[in-house]
N, C-alpha and C. Protein backbone atom coordinates (compact mmCIF):
# COMPACT_ATOMS: atom_id res chain seq x y z
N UNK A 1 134.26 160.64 96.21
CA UNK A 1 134.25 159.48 95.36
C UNK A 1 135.63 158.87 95.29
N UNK A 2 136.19 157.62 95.08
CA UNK A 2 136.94 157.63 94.95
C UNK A 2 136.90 156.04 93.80
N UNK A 3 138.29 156.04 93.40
CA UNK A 3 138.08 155.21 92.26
C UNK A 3 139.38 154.21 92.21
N UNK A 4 139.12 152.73 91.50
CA UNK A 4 139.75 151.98 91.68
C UNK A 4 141.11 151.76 90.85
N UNK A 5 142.28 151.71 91.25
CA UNK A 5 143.44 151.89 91.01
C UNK A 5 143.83 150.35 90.34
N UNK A 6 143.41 149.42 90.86
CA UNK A 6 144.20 148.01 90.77
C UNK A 6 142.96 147.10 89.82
N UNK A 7 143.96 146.26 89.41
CA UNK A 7 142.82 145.19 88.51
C UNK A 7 143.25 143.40 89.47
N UNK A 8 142.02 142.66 89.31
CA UNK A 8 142.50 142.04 90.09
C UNK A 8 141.62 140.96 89.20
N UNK A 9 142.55 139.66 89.54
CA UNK A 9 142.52 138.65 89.13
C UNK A 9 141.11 137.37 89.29
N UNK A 10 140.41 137.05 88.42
CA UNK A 10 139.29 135.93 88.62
C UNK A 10 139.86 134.87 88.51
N UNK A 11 139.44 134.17 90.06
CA UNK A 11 139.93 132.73 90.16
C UNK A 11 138.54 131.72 89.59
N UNK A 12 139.14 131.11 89.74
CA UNK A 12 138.20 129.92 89.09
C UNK A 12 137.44 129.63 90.36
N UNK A 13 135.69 129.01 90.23
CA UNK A 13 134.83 129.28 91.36
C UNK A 13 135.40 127.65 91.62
N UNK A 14 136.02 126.92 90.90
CA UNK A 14 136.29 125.20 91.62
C UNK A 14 137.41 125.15 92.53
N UNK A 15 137.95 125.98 92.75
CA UNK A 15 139.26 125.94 93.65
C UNK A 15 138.90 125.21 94.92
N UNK A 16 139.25 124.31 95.69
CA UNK A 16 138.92 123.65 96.43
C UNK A 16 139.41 123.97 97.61
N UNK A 17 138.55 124.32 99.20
CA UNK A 17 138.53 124.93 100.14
C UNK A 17 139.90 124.32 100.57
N UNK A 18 140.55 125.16 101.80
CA UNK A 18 141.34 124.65 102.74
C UNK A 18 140.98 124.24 103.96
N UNK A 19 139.26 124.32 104.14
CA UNK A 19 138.71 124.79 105.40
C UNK A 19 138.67 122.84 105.67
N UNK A 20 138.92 122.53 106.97
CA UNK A 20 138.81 120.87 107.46
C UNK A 20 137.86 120.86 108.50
N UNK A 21 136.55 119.75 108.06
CA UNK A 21 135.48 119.53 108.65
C UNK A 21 135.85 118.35 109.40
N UNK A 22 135.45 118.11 110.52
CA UNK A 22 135.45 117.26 111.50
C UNK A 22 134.80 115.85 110.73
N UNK A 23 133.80 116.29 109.88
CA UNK A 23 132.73 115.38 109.30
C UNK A 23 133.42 114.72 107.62
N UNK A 24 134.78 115.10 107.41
CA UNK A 24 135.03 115.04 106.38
C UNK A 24 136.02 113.51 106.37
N UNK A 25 136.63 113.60 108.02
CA UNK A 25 137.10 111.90 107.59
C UNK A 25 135.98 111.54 107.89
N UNK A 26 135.52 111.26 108.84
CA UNK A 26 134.06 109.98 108.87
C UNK A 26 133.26 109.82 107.03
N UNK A 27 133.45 110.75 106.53
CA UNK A 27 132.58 110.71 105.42
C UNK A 27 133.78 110.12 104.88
N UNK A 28 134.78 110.54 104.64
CA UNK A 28 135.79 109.72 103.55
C UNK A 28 135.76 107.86 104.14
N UNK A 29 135.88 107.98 105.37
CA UNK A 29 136.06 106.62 106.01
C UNK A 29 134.54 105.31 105.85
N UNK A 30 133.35 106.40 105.29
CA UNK A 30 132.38 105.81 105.53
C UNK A 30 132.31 105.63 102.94
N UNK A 31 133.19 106.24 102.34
CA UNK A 31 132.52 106.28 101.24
C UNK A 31 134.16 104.84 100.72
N UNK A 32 135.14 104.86 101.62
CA UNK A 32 136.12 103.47 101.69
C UNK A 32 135.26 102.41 101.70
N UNK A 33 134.40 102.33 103.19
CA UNK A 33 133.77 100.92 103.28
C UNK A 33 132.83 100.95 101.86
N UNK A 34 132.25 101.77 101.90
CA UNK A 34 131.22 101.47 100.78
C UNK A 34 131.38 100.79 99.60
N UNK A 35 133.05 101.42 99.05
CA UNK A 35 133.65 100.84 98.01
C UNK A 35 134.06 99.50 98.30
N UNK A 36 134.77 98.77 99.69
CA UNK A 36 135.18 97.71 99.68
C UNK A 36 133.95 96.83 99.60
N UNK A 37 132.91 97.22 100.35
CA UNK A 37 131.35 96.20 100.49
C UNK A 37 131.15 96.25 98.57
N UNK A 38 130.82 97.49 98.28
CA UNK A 38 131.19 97.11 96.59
C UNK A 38 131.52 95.81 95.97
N UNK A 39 133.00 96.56 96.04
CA UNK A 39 134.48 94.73 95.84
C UNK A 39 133.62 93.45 96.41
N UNK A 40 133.22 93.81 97.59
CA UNK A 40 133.07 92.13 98.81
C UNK A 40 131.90 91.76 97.57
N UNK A 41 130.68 92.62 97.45
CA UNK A 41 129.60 91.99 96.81
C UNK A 41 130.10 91.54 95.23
N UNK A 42 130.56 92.12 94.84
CA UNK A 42 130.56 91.42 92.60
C UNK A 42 131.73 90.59 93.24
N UNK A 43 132.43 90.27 94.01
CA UNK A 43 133.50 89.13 94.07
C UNK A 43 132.84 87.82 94.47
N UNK A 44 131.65 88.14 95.60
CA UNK A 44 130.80 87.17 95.67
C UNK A 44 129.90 86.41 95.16
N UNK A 45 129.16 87.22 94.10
CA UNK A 45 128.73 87.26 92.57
C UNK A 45 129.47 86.06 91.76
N UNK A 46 130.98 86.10 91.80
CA UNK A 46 131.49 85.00 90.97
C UNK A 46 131.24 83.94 91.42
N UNK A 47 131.23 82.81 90.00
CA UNK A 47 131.74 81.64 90.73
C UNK A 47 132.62 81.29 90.82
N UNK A 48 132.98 80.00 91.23
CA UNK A 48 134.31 79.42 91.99
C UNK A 48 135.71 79.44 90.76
N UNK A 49 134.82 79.14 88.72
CA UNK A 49 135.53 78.96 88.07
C UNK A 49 136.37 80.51 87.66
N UNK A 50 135.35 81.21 87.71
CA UNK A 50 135.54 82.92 87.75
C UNK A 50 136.43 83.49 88.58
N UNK A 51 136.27 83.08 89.89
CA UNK A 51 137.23 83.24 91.28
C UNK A 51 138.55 82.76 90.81
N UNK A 52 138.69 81.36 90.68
CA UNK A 52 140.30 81.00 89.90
C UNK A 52 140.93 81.83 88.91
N UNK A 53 139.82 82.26 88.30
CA UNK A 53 140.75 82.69 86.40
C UNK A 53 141.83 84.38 87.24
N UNK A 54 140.64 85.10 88.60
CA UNK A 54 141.38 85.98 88.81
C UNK A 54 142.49 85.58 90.10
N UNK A 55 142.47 84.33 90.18
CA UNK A 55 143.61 83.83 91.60
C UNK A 55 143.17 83.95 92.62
N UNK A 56 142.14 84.29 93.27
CA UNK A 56 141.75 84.25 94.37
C UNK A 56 140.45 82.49 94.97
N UNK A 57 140.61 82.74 95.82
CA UNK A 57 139.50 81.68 96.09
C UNK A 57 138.35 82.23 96.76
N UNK A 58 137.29 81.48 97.09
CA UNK A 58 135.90 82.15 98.06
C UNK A 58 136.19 82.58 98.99
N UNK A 59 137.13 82.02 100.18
CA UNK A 59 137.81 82.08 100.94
C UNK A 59 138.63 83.61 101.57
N UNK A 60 139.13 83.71 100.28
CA UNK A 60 139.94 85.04 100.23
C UNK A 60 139.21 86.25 100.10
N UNK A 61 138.14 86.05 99.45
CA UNK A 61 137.45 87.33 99.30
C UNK A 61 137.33 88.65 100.53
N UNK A 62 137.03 88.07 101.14
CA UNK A 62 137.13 88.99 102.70
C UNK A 62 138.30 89.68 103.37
N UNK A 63 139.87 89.01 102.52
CA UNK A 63 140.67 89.58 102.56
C UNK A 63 140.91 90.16 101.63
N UNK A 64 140.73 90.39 100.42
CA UNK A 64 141.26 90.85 99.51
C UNK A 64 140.48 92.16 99.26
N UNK A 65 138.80 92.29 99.39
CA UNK A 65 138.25 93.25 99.69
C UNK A 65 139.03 94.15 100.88
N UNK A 66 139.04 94.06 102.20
CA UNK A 66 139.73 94.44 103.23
C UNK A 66 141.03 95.17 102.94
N UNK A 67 141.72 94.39 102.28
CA UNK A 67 143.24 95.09 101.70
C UNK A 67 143.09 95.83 100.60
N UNK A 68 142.87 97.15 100.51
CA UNK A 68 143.27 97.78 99.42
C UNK A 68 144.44 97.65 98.35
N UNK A 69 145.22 97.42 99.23
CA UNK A 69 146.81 97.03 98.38
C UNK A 69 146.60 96.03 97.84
N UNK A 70 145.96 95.18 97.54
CA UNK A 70 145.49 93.73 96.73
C UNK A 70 144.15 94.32 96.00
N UNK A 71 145.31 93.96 94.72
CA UNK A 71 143.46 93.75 93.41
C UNK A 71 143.43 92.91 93.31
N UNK A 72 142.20 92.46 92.44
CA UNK A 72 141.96 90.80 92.31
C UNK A 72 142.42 90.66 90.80
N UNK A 73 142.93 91.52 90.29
CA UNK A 73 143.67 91.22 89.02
C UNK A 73 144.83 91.02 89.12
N UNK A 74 145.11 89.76 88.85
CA UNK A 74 146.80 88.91 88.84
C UNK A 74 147.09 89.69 87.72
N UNK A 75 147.04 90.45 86.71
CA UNK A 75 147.97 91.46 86.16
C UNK A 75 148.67 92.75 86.66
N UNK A 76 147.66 93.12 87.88
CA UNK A 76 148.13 94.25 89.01
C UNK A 76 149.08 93.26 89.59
N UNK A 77 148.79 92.13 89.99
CA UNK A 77 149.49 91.55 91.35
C UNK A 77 151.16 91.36 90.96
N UNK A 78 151.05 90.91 89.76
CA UNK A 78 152.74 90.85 88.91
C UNK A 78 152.89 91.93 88.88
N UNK A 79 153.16 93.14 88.63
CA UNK A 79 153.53 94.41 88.39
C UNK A 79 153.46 94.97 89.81
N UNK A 80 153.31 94.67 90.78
CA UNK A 80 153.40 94.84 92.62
C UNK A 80 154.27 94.13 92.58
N UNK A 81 154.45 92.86 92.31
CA UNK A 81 155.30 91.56 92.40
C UNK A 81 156.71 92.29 91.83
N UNK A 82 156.74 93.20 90.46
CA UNK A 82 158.00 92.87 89.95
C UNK A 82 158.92 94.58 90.94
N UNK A 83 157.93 95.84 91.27
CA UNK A 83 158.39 96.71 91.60
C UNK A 83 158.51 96.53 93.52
N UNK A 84 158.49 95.31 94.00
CA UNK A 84 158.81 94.89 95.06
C UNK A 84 159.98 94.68 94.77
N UNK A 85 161.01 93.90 94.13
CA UNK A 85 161.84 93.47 94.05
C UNK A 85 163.26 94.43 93.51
């Protein structure tokens, strides 16, 4: 028989793997678009007077979705604006 000497520590069961799936960018790359088609659709949703109040035009939408680094809140866009400088 023999018997146990050491006490050992319980990790928490959420610890998050180190293991990297081949399938894990395509899935990250595929849950990005999802979010920008998101953005593209409720930006399209507005109207034109709605579109102004946040600075963008109809126009822009397709870029501004596309660019992550652009919100459509001109209160983000000043505070990018002032830590550029």
């Amino acid at each position: 028989m023999s018997t146990i000497q050491e006490t050992t520590e319980v990790r928490p069961a959420t610890a998050k793997r180190q293991v990297y799936s081949p399938l894990e960018a395509y899935w990250n790359a595929f849950q990005a678009w999802r979010k920008r088609e998101k953005l593209r659709t409720e930006l399209c949703r507005l109207t034109d007077s709605e579109l102004e109040d946040i600075g963008i035009t109809r126009g822009e939408i397709d870029y501004v979705a596309s660019n992550r680094s652009i919100s459509p809140d001109p209160l983000r866009w000043m505070s990018d604006i002032a830590t550029l400088k």
